[in-house]
PDB file of N, CA and C in Angstrom:
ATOM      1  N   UNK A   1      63.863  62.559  10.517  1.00  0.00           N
ATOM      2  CA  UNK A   1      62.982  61.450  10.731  1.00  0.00           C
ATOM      3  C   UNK A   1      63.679  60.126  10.456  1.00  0.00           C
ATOM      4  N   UNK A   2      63.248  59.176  10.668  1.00  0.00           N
ATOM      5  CA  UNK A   2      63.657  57.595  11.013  1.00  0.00           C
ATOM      6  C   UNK A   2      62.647  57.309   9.255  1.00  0.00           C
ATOM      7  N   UNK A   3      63.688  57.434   8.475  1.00  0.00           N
ATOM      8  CA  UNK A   3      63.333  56.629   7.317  1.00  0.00           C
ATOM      9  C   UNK A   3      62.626  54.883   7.034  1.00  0.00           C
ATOM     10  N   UNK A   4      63.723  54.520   7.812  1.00  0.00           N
ATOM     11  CA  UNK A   4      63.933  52.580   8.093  1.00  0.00           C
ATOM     12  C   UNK A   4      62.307  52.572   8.407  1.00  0.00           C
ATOM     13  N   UNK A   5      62.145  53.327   9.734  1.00  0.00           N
ATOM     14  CA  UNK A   5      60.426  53.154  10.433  1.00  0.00           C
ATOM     15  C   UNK A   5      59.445  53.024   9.218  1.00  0.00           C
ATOM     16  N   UNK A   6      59.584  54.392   8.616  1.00  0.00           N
ATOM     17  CA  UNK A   6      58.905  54.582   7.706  1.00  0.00           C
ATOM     18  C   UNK A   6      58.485  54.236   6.622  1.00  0.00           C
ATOM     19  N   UNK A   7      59.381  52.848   6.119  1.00  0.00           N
ATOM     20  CA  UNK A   7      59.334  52.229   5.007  1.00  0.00           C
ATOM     21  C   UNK A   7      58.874  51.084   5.225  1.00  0.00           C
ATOM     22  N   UNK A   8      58.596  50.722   6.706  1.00  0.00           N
ATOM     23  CA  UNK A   8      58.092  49.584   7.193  1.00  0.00           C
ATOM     24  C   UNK A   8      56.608  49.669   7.509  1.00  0.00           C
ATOM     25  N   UNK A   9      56.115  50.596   6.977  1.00  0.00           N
ATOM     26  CA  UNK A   9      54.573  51.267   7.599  1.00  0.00           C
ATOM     27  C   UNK A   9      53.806  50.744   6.653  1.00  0.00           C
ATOM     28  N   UNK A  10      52.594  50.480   7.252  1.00  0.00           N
ATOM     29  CA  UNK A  10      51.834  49.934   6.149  1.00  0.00           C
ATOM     30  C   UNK A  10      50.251  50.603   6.354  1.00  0.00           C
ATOM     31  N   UNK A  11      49.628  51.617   4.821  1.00  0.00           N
ATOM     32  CA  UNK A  11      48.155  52.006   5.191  1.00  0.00           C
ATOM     33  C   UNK A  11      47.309  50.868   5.458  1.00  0.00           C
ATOM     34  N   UNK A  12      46.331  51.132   6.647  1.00  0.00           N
ATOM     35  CA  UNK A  12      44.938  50.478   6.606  1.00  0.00           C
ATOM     36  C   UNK A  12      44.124  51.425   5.892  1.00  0.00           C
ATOM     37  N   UNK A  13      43.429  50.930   5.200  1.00  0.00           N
ATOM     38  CA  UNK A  13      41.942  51.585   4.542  1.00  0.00           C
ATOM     39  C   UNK A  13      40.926  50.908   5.097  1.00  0.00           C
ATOM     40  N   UNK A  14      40.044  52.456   5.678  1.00  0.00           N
ATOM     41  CA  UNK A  14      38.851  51.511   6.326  1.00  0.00           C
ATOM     42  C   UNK A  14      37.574  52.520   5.732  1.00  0.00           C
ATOM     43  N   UNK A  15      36.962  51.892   5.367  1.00  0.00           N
ATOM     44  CA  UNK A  15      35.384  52.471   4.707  1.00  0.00           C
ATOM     45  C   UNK A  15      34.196  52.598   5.520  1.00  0.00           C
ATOM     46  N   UNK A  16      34.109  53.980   5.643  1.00  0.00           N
ATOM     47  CA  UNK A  16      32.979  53.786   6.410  1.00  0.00           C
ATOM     48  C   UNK A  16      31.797  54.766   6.050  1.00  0.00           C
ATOM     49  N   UNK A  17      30.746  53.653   6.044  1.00  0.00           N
ATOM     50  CA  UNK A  17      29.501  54.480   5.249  1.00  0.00           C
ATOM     51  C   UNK A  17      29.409  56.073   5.199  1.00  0.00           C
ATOM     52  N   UNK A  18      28.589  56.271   3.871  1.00  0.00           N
ATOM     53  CA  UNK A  18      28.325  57.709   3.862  1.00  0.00           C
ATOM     54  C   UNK A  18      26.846  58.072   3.929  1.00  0.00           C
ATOM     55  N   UNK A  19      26.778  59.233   3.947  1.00  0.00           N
ATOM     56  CA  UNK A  19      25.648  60.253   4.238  1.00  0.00           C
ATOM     57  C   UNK A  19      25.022  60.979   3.071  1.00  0.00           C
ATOM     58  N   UNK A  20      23.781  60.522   2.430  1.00  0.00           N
ATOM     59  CA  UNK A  20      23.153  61.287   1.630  1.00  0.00           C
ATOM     60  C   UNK A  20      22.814  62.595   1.475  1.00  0.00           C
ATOM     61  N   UNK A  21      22.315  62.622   2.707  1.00  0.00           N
ATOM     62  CA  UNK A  21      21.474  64.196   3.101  1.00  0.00           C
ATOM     63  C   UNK A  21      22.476  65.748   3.042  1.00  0.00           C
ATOM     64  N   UNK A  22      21.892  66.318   2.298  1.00  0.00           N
ATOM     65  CA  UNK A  22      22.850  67.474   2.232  1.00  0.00           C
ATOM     66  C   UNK A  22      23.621  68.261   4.087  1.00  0.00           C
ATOM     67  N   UNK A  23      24.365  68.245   4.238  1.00  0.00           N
ATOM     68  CA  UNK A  23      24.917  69.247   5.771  1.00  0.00           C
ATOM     69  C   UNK A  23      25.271  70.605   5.625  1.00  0.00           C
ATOM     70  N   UNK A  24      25.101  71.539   4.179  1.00  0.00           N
ATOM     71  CA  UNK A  24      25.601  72.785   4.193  1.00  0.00           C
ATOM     72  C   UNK A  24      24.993  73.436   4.859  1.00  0.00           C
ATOM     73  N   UNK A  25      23.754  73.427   5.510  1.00  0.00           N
ATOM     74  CA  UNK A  25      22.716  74.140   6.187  1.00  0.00           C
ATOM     75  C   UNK A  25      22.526  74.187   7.785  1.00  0.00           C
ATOM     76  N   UNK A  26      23.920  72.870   7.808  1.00  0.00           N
ATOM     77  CA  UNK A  26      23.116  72.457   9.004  1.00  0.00           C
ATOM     78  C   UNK A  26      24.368  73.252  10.390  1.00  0.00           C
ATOM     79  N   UNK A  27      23.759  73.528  11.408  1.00  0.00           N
ATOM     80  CA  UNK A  27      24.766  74.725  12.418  1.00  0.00           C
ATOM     81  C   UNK A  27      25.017  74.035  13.396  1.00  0.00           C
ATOM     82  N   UNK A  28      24.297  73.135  13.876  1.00  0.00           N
ATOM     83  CA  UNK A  28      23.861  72.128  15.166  1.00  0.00           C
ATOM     84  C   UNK A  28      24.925  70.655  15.142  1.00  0.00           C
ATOM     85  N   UNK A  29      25.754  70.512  15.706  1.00  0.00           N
ATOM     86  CA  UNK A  29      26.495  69.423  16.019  1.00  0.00           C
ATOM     87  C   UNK A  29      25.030  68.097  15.927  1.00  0.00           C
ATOM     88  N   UNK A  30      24.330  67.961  16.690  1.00  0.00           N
ATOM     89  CA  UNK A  30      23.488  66.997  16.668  1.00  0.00           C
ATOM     90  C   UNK A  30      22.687  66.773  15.363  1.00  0.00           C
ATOM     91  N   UNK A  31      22.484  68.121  14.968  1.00  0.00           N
ATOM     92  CA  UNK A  31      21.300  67.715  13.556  1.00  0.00           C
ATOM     93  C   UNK A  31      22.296  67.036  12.335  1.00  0.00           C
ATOM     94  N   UNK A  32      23.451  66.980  12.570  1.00  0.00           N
ATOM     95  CA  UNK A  32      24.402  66.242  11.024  1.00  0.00           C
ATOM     96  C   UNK A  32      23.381  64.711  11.420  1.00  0.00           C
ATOM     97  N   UNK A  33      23.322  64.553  10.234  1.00  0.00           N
ATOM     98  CA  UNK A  33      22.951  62.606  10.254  1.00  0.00           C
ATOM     99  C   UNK A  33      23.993  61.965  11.081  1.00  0.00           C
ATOM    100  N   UNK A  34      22.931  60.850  11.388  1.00  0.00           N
ATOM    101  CA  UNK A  34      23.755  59.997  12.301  1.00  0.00           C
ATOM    102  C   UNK A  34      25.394  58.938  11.908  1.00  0.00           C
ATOM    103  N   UNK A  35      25.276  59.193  10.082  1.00  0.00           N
ATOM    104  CA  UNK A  35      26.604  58.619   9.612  1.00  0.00           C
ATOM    105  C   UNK A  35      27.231  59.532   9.843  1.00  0.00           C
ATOM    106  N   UNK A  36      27.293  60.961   9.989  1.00  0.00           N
ATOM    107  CA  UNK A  36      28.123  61.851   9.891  1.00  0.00           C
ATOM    108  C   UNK A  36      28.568  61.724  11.162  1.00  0.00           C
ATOM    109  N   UNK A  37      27.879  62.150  12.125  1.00  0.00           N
ATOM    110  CA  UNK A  37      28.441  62.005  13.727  1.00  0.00           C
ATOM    111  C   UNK A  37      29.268  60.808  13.661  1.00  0.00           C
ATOM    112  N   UNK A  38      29.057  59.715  13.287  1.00  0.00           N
ATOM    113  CA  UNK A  38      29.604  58.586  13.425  1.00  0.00           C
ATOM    114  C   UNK A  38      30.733  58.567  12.776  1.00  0.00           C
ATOM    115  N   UNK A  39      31.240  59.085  12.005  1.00  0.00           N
ATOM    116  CA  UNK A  39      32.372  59.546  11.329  1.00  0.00           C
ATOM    117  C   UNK A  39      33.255  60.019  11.843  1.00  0.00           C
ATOM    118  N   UNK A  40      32.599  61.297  12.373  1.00  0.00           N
ATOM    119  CA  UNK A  40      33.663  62.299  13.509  1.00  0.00           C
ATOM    120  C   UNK A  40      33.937  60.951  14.886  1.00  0.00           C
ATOM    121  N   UNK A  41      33.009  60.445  15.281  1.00  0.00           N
ATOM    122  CA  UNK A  41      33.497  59.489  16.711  1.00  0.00           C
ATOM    123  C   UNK A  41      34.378  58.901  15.929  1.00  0.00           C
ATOM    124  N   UNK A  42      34.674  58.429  14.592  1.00  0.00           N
ATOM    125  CA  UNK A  42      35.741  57.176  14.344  1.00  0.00           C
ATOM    126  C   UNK A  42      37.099  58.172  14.487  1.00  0.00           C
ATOM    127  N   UNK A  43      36.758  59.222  13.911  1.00  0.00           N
ATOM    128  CA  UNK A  43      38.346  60.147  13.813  1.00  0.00           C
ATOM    129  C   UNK A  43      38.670  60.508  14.754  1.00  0.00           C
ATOM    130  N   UNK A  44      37.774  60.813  15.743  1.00  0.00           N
ATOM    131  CA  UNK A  44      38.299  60.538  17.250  1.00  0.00           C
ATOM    132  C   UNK A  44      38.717  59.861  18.185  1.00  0.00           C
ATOM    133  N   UNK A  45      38.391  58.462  17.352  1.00  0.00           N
ATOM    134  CA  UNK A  45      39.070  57.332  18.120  1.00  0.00           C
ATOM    135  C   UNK A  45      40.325  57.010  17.379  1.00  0.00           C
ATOM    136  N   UNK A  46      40.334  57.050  16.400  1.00  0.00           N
ATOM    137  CA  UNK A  46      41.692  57.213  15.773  1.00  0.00           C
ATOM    138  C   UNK A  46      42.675  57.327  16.367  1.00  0.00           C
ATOM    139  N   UNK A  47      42.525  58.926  15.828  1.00  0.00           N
ATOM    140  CA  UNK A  47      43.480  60.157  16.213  1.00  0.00           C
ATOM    141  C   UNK A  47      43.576  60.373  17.852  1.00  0.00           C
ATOM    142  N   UNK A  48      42.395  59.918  18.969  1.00  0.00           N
ATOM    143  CA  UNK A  48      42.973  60.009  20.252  1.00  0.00           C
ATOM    144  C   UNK A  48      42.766  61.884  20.450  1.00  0.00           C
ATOM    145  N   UNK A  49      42.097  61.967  19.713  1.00  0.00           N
ATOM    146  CA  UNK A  49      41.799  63.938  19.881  1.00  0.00           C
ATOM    147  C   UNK A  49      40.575  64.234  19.417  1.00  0.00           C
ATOM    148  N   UNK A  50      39.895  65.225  20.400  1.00  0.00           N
ATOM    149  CA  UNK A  50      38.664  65.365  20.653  1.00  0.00           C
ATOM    150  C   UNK A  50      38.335  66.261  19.294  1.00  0.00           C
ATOM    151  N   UNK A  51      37.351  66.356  18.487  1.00  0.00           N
ATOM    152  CA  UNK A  51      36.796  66.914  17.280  1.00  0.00           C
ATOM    153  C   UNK A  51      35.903  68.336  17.378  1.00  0.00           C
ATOM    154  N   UNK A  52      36.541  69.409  17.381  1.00  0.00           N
ATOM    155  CA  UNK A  52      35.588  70.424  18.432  1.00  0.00           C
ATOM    156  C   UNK A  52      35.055  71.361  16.929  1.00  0.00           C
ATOM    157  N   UNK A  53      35.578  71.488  15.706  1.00  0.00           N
ATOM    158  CA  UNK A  53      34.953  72.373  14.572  1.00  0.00           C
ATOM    159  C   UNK A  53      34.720  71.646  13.319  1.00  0.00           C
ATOM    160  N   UNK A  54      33.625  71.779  12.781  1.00  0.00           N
ATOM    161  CA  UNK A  54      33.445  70.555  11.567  1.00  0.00           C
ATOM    162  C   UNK A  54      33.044  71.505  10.394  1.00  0.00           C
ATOM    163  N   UNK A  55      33.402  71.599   9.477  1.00  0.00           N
ATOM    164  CA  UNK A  55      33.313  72.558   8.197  1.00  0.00           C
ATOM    165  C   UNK A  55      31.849  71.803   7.387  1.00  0.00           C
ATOM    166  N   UNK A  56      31.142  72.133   7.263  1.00  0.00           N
ATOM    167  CA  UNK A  56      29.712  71.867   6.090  1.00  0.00           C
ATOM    168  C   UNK A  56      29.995  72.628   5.047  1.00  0.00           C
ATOM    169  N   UNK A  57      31.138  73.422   5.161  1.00  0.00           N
ATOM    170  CA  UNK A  57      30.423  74.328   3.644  1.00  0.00           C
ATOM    171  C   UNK A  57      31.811  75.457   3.472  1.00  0.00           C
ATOM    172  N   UNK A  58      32.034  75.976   2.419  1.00  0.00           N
ATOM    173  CA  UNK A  58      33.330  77.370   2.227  1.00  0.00           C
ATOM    174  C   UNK A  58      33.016  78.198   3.176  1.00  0.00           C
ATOM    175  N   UNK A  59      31.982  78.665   3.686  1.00  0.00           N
ATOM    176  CA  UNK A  59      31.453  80.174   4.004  1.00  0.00           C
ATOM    177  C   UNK A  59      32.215  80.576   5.759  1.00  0.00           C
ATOM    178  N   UNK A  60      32.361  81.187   6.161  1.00  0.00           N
ATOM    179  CA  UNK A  60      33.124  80.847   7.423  1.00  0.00           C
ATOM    180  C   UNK A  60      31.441  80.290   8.854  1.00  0.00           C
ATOM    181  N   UNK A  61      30.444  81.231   8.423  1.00  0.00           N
ATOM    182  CA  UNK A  61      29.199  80.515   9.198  1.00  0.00           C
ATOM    183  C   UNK A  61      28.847  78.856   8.734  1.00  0.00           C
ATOM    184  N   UNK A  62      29.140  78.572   8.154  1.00  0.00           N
ATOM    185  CA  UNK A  62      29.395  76.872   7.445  1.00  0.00           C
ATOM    186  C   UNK A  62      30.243  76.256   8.684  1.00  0.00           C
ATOM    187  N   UNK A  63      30.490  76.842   9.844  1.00  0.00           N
ATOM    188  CA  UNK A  63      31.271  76.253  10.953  1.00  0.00           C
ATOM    189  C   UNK A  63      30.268  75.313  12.254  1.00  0.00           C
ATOM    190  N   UNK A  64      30.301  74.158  12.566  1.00  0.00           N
ATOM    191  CA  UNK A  64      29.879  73.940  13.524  1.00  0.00           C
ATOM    192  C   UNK A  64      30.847  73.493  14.866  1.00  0.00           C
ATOM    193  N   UNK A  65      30.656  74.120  15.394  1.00  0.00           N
ATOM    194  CA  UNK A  65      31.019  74.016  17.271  1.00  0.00           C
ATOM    195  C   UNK A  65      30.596  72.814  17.808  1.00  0.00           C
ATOM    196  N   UNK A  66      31.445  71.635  18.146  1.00  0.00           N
ATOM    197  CA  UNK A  66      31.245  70.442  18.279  1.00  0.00           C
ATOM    198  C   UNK A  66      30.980  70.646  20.512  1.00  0.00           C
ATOM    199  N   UNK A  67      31.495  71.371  20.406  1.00  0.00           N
ATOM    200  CA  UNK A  67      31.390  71.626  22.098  1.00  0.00           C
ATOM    201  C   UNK A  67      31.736  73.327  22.204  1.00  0.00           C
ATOM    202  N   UNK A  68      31.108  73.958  23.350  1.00  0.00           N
ATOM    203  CA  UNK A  68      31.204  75.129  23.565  1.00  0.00           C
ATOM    204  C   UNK A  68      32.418  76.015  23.511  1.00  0.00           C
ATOM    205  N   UNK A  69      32.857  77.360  22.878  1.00  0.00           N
ATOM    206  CA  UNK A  69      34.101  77.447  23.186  1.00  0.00           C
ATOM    207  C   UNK A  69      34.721  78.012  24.063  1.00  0.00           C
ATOM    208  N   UNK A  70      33.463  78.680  24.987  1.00  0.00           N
ATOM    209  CA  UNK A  70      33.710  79.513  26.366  1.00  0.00           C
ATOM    210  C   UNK A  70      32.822  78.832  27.041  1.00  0.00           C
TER     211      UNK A  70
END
């Protein structure tokens, strides 16, 4: 890697509201609160890559499917 680049980098920190309501329960891409969705759109605009599995919880059914996978 290009060290020089790397020492020239500088973090942005950006804050963006949070979400009260518990999500361990929740299976449905749409039912997360609307800060939460809004969260995933920022990391998608970010990152430039679409957000397709979102973790609520340890359990492996704690998985939500942001779009179909077949």
């Amino acid at each position: 890697g290009n060290v020089a680049a790397l020492e020239r980098c500088q973090p942005i920190y950006e804050e963006l509201p949070g979400w009260q309501a518990p999500t361990t329960d929740i299976r449905q891409y749409e039912q997360l609160p609307p800060k939460a969705r809004q969260y995933v759109a920022r990391l998608e605009e970010l990152t430039s890559c679409p957000v397709n599995l979102i973790c609520v919880g340890p359990e492996r059914e704690q998985t939500i499917h942001k779009m179909p996978i077949f």
